[in-house]
PDB file of N, CA and C in Angstrom:
ATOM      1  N   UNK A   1      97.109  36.946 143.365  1.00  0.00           N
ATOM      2  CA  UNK A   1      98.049  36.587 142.322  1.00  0.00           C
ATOM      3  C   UNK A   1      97.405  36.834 140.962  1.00  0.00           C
ATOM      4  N   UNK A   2      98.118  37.736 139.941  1.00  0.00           N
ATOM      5  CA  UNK A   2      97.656  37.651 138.421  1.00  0.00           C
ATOM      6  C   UNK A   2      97.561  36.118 137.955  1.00  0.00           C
ATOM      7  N   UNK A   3      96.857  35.963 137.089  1.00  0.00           N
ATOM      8  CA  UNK A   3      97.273  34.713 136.160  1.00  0.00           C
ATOM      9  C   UNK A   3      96.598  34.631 134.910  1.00  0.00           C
ATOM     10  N   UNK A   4      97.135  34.554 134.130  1.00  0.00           N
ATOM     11  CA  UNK A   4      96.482  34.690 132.625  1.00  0.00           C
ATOM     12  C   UNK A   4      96.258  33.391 131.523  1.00  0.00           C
ATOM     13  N   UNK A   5      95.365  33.159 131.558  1.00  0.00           N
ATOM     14  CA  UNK A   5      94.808  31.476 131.439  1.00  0.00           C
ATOM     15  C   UNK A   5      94.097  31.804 129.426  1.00  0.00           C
ATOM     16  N   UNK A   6      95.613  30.925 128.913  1.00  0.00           N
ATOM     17  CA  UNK A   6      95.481  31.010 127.146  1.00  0.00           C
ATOM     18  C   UNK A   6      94.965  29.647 126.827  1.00  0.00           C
ATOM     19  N   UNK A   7      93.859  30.112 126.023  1.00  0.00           N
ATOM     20  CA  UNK A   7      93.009  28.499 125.275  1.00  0.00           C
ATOM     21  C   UNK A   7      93.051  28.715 123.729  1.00  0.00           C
ATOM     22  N   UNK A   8      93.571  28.298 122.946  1.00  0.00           N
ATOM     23  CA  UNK A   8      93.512  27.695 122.174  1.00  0.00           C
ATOM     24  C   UNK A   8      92.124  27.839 121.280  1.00  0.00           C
ATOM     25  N   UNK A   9      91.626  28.002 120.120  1.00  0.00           N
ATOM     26  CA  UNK A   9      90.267  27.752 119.610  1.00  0.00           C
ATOM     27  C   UNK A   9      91.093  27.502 117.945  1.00  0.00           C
ATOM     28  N   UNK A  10      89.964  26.692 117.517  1.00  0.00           N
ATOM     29  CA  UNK A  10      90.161  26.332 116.491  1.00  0.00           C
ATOM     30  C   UNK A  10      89.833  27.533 114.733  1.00  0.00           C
ATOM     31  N   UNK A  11      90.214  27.088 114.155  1.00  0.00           N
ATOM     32  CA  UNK A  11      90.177  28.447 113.089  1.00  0.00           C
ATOM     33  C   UNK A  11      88.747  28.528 112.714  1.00  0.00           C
ATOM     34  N   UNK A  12      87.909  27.139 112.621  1.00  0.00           N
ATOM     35  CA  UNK A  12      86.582  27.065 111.992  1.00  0.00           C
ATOM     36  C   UNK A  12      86.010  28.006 113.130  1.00  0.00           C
ATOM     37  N   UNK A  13      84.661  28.349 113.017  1.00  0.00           N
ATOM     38  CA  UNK A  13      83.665  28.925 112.932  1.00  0.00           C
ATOM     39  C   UNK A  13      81.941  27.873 113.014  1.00  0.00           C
ATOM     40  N   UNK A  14      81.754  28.346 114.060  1.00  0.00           N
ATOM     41  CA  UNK A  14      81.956  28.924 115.141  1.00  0.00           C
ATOM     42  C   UNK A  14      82.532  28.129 116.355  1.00  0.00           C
ATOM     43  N   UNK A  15      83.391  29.386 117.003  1.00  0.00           N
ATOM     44  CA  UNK A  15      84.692  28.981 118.501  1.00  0.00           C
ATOM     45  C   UNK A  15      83.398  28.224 119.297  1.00  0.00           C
ATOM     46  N   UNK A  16      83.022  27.271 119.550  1.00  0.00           N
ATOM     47  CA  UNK A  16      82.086  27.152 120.642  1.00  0.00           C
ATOM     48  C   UNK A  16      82.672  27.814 121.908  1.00  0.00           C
ATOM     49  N   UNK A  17      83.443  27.506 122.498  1.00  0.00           N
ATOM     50  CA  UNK A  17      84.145  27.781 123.877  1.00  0.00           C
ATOM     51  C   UNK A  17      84.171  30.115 124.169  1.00  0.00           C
ATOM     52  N   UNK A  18      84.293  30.469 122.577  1.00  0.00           N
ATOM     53  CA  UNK A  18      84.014  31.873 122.511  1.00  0.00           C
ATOM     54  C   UNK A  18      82.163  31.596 122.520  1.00  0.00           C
ATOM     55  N   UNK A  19      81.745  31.542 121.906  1.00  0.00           N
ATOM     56  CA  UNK A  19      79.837  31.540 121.747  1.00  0.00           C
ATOM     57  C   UNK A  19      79.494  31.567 123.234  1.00  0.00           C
ATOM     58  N   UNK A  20      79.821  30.686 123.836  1.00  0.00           N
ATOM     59  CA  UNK A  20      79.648  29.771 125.433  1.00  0.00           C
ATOM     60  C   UNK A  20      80.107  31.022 126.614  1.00  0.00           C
ATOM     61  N   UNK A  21      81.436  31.569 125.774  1.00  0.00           N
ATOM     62  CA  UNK A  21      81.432  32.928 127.059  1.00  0.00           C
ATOM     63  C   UNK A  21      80.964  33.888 126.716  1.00  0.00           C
ATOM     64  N   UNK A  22      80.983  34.377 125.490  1.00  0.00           N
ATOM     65  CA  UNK A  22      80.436  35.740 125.138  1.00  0.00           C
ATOM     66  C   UNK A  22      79.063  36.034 124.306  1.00  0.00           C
ATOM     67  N   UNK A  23      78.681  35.054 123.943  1.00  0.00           N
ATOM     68  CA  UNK A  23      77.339  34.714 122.794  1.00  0.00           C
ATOM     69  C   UNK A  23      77.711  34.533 121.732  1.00  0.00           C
ATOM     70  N   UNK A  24      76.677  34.390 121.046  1.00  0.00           N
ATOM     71  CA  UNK A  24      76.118  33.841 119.640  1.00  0.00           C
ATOM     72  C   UNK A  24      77.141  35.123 118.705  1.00  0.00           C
ATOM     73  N   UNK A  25      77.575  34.919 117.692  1.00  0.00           N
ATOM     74  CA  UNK A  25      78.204  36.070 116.387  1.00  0.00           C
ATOM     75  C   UNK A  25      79.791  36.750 117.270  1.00  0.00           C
ATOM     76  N   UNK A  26      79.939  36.694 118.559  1.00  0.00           N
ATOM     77  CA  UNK A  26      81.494  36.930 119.045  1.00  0.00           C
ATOM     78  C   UNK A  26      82.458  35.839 119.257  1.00  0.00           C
ATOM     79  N   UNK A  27      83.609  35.443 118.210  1.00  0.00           N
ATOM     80  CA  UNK A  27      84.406  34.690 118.143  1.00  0.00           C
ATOM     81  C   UNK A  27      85.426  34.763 117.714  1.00  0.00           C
ATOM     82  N   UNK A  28      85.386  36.274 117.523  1.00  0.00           N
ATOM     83  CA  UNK A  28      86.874  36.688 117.012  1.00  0.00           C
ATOM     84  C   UNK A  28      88.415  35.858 117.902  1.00  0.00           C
ATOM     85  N   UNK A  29      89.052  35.660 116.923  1.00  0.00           N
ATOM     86  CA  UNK A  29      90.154  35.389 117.474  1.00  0.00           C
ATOM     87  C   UNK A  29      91.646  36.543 117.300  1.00  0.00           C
ATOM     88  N   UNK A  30      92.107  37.069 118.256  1.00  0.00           N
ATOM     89  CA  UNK A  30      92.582  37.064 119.756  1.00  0.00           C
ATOM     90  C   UNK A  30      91.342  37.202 120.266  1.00  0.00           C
ATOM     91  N   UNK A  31      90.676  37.177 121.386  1.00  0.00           N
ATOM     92  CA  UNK A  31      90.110  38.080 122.142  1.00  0.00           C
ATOM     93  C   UNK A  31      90.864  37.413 123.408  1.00  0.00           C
ATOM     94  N   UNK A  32      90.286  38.685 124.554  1.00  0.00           N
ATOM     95  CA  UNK A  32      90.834  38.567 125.749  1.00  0.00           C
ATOM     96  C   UNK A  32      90.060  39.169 126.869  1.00  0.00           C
ATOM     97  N   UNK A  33      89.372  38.216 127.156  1.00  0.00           N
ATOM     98  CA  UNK A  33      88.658  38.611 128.406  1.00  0.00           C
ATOM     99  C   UNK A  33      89.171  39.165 129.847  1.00  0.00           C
ATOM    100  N   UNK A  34      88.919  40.213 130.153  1.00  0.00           N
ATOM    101  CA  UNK A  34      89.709  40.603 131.295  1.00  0.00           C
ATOM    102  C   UNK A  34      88.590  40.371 132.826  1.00  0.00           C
ATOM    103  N   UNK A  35      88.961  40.585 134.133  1.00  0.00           N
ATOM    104  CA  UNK A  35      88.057  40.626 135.134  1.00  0.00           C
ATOM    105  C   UNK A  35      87.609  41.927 135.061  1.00  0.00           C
ATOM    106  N   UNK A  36      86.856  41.600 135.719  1.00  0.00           N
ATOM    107  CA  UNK A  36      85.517  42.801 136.019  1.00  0.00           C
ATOM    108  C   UNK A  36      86.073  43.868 136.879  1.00  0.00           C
ATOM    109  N   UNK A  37      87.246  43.733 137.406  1.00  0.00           N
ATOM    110  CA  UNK A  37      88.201  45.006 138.089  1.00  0.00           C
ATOM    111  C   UNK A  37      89.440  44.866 137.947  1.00  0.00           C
ATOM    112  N   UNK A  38      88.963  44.110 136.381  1.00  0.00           N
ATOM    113  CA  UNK A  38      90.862  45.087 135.442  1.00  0.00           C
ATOM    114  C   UNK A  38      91.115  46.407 135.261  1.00  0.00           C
ATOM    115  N   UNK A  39      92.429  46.594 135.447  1.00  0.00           N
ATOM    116  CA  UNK A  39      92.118  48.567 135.231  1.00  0.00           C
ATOM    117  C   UNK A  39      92.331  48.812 133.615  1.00  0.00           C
ATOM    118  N   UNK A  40      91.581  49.885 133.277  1.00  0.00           N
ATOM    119  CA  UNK A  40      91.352  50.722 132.072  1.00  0.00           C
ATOM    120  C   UNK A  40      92.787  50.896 131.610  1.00  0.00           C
ATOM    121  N   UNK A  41      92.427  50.855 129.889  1.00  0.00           N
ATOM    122  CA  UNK A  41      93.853  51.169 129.454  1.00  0.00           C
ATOM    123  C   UNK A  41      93.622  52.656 128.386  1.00  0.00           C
ATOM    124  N   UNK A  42      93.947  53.766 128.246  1.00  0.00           N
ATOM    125  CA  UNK A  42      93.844  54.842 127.523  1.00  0.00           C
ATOM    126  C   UNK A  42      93.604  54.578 126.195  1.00  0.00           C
ATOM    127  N   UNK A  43      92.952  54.805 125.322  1.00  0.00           N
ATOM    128  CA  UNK A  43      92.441  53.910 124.050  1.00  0.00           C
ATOM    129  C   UNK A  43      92.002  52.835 123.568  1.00  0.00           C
ATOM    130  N   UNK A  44      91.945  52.005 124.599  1.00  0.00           N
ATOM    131  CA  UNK A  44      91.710  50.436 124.297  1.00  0.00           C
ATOM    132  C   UNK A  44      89.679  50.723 124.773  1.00  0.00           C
ATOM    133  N   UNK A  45      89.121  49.929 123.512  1.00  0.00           N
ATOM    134  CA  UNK A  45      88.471  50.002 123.958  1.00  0.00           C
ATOM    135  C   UNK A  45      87.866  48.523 124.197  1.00  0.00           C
ATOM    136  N   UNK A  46      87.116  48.112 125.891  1.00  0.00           N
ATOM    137  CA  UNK A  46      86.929  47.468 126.249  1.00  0.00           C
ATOM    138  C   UNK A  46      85.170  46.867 126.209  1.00  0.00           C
ATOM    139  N   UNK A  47      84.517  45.953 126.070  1.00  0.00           N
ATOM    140  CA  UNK A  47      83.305  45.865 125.656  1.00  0.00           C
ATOM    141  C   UNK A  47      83.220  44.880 126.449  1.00  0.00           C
ATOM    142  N   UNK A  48      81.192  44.615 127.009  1.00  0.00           N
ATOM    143  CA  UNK A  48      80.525  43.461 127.488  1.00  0.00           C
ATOM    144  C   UNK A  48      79.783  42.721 126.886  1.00  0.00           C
ATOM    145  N   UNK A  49      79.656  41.324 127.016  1.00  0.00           N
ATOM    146  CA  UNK A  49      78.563  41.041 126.679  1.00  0.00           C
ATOM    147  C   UNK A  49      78.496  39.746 127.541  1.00  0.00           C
ATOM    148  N   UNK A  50      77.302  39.149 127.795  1.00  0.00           N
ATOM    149  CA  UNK A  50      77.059  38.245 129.216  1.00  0.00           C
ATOM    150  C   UNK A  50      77.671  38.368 129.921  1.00  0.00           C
ATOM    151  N   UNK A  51      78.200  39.437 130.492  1.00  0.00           N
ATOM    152  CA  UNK A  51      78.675  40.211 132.098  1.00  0.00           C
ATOM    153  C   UNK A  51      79.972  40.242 131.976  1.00  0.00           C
ATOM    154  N   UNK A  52      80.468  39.615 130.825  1.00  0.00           N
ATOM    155  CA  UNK A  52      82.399  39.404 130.640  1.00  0.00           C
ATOM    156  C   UNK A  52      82.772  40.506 129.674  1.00  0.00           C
ATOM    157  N   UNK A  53      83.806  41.166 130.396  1.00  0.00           N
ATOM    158  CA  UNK A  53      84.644  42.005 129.842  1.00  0.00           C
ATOM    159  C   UNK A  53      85.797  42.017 128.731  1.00  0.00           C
ATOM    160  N   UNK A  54      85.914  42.298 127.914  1.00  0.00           N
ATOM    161  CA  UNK A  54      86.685  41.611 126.632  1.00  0.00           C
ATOM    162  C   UNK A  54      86.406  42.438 125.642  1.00  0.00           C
ATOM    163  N   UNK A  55      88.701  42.432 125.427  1.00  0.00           N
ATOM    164  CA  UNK A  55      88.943  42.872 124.113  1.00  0.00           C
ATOM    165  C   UNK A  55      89.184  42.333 123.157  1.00  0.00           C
ATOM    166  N   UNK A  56      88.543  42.544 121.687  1.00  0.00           N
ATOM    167  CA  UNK A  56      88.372  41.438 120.779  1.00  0.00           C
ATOM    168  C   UNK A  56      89.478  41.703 119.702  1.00  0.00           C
ATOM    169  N   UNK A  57      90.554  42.512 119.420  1.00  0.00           N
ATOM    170  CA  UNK A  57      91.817  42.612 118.512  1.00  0.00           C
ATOM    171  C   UNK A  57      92.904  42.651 118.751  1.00  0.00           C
ATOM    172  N   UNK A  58      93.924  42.227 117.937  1.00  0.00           N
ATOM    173  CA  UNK A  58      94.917  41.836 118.675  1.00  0.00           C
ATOM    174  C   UNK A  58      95.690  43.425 118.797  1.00  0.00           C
ATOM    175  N   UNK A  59      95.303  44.563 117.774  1.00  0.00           N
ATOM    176  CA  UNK A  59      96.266  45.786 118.502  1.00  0.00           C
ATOM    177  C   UNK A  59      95.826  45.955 119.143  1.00  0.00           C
ATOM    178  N   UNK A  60      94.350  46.591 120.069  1.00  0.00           N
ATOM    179  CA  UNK A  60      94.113  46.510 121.277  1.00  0.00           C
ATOM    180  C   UNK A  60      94.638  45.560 122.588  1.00  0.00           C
ATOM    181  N   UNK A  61      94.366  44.607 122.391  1.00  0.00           N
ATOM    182  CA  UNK A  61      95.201  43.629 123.538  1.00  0.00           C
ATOM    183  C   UNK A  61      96.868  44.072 123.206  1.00  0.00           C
ATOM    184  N   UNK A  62      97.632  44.023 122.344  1.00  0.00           N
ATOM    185  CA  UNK A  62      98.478  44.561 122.532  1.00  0.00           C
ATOM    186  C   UNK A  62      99.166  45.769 123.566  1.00  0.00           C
ATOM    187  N   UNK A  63      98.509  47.344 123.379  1.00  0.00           N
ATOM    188  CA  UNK A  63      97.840  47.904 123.722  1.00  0.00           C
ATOM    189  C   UNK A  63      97.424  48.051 124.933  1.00  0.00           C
ATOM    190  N   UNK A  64      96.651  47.107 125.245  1.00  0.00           N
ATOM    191  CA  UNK A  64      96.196  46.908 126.918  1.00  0.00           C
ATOM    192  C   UNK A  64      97.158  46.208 127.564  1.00  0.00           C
ATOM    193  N   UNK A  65      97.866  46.032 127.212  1.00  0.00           N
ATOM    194  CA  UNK A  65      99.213  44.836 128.143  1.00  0.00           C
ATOM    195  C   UNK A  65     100.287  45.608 128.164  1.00  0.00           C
ATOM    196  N   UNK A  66     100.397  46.480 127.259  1.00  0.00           N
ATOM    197  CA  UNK A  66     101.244  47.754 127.455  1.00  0.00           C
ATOM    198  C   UNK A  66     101.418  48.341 128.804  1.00  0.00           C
ATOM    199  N   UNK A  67      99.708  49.546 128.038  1.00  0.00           N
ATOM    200  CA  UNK A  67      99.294  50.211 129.112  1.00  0.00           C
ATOM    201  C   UNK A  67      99.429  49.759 130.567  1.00  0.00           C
ATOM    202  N   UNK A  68      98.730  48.748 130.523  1.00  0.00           N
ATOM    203  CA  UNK A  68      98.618  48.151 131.972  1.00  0.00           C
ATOM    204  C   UNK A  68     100.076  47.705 133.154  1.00  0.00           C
ATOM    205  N   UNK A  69     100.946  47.447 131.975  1.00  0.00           N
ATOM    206  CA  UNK A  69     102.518  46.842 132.513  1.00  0.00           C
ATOM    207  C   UNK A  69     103.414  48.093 132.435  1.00  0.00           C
ATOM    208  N   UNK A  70     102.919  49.315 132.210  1.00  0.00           N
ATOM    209  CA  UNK A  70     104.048  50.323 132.009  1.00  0.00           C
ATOM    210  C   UNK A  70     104.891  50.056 130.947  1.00  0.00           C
ATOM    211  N   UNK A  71     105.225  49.541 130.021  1.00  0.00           N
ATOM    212  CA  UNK A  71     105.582  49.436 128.491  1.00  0.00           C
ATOM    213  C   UNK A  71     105.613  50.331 127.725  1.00  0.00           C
ATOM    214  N   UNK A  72     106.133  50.154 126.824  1.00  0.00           N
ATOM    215  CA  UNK A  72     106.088  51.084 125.359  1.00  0.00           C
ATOM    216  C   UNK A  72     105.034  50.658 124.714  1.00  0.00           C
ATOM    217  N   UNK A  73     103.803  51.143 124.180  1.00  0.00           N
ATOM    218  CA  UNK A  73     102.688  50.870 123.854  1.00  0.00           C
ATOM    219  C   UNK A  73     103.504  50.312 122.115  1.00  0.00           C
ATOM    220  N   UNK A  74     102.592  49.429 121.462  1.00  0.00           N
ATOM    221  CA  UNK A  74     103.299  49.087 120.094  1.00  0.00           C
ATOM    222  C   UNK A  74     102.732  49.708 119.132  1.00  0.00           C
ATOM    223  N   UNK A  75     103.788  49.818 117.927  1.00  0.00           N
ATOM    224  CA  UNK A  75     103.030  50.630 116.574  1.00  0.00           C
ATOM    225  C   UNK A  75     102.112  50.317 116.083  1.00  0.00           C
ATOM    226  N   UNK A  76     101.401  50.887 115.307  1.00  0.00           N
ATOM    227  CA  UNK A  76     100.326  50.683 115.186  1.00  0.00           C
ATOM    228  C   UNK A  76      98.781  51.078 114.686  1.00  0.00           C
ATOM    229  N   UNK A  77      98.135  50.412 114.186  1.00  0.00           N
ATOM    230  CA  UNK A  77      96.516  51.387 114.303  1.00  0.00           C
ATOM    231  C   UNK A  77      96.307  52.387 115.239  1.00  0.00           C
TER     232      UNK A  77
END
């Protein structure tokens, strides 16, 4: 079963709950961590850091939810 599990972080700086999954200086907000055998989306580019996979903008995640769902990809950067 998919399931896509949204938390919440606060605007200050620094996200602990982002630091805690991805390290120290990554806390951008959207990000979106995907599994480790999510499939690739054509332009999106996807990055690691402590073994978790994650896209950190919101046109990318856009973008990747597209791609991935057969969609109309959105305008854009």
């Amino acid at each position: 079963m998919e399931t896509l599990d949204i938390q919440r972080q606060g605007i200050a700086y620094p996200r602990p709950a982002l630091v805690a999954l991805l390290g120290e200086g990554r806390w951008n907000c959207p990000t979106l961590a995907v599994a480790s055998n999510a499939p690739d989306a054509e332009g999106v580019t996807i990055k690691r850091s402590n073994g978790v996979l994650y896209i950190d903008n919101a046109c990318d995640i856009g973008r990747y939810f597209a791609v991935v769902l057969g969609r109309p990809v959105p305008r854009g950067r």
